[in-house]
C-alpha atoms as a PDB file:
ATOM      1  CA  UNK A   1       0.000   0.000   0.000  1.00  0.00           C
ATOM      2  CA  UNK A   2       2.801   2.466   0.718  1.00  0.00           C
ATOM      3  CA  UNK A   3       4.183   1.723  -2.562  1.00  0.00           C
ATOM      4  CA  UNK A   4       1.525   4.047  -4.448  1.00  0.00           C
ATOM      5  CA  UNK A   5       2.367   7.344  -2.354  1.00  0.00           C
ATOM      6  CA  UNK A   6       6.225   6.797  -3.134  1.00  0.00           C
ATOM      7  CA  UNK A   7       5.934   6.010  -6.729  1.00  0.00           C
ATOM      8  CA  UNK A   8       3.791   8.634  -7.482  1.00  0.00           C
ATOM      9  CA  UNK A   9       6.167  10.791  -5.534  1.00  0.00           C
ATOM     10  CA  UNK A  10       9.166   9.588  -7.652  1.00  0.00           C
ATOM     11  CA  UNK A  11       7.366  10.550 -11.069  1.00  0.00           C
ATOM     12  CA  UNK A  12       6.006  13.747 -10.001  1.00  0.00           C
ATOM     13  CA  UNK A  13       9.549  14.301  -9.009  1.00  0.00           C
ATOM     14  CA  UNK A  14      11.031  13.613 -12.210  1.00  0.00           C
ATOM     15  CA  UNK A  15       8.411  15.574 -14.603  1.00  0.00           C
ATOM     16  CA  UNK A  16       8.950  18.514 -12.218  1.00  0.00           C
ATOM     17  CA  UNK A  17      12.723  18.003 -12.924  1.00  0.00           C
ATOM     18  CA  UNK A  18      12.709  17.213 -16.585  1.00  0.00           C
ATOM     19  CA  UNK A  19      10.135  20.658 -17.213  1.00  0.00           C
ATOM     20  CA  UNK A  20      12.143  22.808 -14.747  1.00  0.00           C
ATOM     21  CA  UNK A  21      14.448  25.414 -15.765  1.00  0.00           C
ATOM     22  CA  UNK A  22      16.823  25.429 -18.909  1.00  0.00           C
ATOM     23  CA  UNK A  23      19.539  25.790 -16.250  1.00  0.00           C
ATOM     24  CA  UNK A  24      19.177  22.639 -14.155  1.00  0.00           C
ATOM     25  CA  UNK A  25      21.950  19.728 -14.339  1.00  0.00           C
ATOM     26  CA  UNK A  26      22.784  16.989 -12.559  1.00  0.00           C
ATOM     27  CA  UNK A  27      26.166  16.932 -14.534  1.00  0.00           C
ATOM     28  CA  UNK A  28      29.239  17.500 -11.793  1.00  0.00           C
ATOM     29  CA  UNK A  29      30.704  19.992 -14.269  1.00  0.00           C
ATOM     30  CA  UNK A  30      30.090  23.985 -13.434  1.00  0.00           C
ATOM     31  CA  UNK A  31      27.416  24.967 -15.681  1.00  0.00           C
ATOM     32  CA  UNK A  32      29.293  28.089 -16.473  1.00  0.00           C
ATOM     33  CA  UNK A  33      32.513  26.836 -17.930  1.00  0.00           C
ATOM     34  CA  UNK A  34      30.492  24.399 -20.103  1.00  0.00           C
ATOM     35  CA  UNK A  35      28.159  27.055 -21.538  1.00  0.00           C
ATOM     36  CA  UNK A  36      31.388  29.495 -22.226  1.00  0.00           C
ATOM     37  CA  UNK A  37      33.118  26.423 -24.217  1.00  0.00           C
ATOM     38  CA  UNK A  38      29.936  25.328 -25.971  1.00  0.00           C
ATOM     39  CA  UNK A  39      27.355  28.005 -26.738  1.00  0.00           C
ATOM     40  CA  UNK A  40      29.869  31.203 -27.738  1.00  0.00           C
ATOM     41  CA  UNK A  41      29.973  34.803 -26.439  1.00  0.00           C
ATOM     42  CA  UNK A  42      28.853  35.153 -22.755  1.00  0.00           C
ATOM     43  CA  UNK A  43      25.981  37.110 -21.701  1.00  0.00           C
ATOM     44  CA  UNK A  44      27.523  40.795 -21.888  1.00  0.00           C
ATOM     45  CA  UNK A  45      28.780  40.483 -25.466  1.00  0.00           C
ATOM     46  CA  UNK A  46      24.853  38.833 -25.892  1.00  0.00           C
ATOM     47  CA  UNK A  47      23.697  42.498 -24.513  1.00  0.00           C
ATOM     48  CA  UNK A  48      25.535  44.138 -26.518  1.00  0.00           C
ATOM     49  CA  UNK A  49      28.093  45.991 -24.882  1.00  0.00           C
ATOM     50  CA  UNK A  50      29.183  46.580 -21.667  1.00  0.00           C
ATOM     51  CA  UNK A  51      26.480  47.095 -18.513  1.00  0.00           C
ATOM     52  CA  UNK A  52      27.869  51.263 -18.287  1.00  0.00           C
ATOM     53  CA  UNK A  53      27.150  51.766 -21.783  1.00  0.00           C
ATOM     54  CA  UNK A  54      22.992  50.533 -20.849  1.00  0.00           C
ATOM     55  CA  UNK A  55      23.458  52.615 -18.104  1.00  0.00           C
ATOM     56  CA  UNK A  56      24.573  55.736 -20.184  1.00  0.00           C
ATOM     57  CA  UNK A  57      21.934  54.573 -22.673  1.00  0.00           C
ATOM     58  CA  UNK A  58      19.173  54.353 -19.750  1.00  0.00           C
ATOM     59  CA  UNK A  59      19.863  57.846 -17.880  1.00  0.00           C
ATOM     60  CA  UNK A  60      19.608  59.560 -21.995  1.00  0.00           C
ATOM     61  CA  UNK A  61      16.329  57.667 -21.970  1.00  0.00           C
ATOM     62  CA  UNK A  62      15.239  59.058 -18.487  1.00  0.00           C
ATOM     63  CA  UNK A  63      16.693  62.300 -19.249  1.00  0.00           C
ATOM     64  CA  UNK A  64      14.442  62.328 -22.474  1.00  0.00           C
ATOM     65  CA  UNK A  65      11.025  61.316 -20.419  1.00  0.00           C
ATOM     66  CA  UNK A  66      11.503  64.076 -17.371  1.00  0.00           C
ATOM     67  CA  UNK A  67      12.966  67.238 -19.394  1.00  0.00           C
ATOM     68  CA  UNK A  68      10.760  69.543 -17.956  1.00  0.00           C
ATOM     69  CA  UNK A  69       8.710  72.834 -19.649  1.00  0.00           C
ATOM     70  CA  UNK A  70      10.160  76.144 -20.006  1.00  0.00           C
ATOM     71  CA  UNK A  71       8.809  79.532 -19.966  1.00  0.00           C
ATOM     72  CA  UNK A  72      10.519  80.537 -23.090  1.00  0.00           C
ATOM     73  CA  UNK A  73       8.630  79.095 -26.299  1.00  0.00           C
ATOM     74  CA  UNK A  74      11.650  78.821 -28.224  1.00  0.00           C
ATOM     75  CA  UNK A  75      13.838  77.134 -25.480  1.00  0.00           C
ATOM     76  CA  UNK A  76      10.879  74.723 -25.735  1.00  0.00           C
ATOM     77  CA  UNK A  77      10.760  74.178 -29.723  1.00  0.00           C
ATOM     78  CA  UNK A  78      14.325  73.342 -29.232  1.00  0.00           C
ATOM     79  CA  UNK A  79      13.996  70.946 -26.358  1.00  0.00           C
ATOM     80  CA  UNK A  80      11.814  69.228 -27.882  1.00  0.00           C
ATOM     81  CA  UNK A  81      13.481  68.778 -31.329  1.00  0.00           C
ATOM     82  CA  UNK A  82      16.428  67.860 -29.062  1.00  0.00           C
ATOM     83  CA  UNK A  83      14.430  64.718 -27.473  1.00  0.00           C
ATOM     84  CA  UNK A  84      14.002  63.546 -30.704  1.00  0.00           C
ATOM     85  CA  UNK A  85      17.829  63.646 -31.803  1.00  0.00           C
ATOM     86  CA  UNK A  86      18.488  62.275 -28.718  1.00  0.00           C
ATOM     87  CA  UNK A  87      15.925  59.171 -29.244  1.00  0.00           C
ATOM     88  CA  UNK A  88      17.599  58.829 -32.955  1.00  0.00           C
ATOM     89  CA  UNK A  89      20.825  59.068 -31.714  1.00  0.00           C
ATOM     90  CA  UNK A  90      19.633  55.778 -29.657  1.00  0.00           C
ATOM     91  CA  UNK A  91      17.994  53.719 -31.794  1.00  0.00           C
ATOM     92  CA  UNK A  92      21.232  53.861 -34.306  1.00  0.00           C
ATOM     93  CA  UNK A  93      23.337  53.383 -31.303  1.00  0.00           C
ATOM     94  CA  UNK A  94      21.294  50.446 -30.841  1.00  0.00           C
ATOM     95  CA  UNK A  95      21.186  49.143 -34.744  1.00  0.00           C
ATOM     96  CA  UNK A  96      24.527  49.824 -34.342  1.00  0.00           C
ATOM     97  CA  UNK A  97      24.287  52.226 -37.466  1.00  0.00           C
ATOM     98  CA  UNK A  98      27.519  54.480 -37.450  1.00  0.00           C
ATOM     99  CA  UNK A  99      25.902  56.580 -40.272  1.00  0.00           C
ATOM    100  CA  UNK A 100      22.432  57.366 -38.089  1.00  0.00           C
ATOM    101  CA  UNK A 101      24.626  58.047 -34.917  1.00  0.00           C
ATOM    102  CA  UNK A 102      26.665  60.705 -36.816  1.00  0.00           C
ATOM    103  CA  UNK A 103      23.674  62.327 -38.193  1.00  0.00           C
ATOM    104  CA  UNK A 104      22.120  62.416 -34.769  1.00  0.00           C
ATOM    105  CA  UNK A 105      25.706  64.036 -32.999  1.00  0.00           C
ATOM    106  CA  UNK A 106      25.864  66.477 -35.427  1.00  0.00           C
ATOM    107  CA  UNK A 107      21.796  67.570 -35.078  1.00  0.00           C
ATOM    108  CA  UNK A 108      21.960  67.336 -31.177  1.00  0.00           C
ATOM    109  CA  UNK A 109      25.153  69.279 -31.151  1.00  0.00           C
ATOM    110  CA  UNK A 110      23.024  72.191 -33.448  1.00  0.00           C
ATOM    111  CA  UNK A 111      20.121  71.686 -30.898  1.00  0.00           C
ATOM    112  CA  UNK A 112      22.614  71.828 -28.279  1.00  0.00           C
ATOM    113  CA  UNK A 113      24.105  75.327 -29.132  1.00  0.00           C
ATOM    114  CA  UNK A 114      21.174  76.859 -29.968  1.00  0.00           C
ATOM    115  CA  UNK A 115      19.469  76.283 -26.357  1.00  0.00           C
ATOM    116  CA  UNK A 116      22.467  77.653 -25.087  1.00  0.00           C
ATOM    117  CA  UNK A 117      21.976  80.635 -26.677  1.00  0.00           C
ATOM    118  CA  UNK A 118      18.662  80.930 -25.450  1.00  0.00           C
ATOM    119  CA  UNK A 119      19.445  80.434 -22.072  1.00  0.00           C
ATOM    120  CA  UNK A 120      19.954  84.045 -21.735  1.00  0.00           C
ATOM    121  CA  UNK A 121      16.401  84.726 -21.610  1.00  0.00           C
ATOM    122  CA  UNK A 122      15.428  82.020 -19.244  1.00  0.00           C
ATOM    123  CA  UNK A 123      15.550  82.439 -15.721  1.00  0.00           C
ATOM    124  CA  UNK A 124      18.189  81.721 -13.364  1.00  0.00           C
ATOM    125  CA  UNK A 125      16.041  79.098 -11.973  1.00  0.00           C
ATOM    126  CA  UNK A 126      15.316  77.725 -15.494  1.00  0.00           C
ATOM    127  CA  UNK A 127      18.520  78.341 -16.483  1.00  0.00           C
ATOM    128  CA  UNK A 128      19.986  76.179 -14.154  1.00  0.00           C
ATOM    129  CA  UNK A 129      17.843  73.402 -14.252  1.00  0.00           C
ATOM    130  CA  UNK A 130      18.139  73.236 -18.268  1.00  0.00           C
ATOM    131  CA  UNK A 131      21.670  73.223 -17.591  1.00  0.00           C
ATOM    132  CA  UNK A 132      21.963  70.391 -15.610  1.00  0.00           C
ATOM    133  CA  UNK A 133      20.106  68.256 -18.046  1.00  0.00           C
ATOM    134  CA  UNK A 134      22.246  69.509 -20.782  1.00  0.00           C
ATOM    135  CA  UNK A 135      25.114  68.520 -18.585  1.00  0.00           C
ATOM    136  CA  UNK A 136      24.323  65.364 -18.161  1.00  0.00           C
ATOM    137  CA  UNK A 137      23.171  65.089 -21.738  1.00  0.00           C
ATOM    138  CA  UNK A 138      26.875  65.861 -22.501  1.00  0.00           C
ATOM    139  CA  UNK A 139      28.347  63.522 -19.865  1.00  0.00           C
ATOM    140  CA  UNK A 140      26.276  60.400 -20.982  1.00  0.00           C
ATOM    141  CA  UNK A 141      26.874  60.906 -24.703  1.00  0.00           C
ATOM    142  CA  UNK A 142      30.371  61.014 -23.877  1.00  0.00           C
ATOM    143  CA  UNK A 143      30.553  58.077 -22.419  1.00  0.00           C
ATOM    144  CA  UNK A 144      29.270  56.319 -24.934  1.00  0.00           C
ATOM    145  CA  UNK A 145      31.236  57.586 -27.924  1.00  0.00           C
ATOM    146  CA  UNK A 146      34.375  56.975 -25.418  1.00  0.00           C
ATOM    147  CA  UNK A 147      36.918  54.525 -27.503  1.00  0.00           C
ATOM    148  CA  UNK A 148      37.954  52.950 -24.021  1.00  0.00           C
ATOM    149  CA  UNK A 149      33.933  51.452 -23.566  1.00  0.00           C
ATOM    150  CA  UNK A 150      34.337  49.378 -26.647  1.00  0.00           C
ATOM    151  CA  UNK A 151      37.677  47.627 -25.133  1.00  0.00           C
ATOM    152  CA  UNK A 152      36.481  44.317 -23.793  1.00  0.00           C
END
């Protein structure tokens, strides 16, 4: 009678084992070191660069969502056409499309000086805030073109 129980114990056992995850193995051998011999580039090359570069990438992205409203109409036509080089300047960074990422520096760096020539009529408040966000506009862009990021 006890039989039943423990048999049916066994099997569930074993289809919960055989459907579990991908990375399950009852082989003595680190998982790891098999999967880096066998199945090619490891997880970060997969992702396609290094974790500061989605970082960079991420904060541009953020940066992009919260750029706040200015007083100044034309500080805002400029923002905004800004945010959208920006989001190009992503997606080819992305596609990896050298050509599409040029096009996109050399628009933002237009947008760029322009809004700092309209700063001048913003507020100090205003004026400080937008230059933060250009700042760190600057900084993150930077970082990404940097030739020591694409060093493994």
């Amino acid at each position: 009678m006890m039989k039943k129980p423990v048999i049916f114990f066994l099997l569930t056992t074993l289809l919960i084992s055989s459907c579990a995850a991908e990375k399950y193995t009852s082989s003595p051998f680190s998982s790891s070191s098999y999967s880096a011999q066998t199945h090619g580039p490891s997880l970060e090359d997969r992702l396609g660069g290094t974790m500061k570069q989605n970082i960079n990438a991420a904060e541009i992205t953020n940066l992009i969502a919260t750029f706040p409203r200015f007083s100044t109409d034309a500080v805002d036509k400029e923002v905004l056409l800004l945010k959208e080089q920006l989001q190009n300047y992503l997606y080819a960074y992305e596609a990896y499309n050298l050509e599409g990422k040029k096009r996109a520096l050399k628009e933002i760096e237009k947008r760029y000086r322009k809004i700092q020539q309209l700063r001048k009529f913003l507020s100090p408040d205003d004026d400080e805030v937008i230059n933060r966000y250009l700042v760190r506009i600057k900084t993150n862009i930077s970082t990404l073109e940097s030739p020591a990021l694409l060093q493994p």
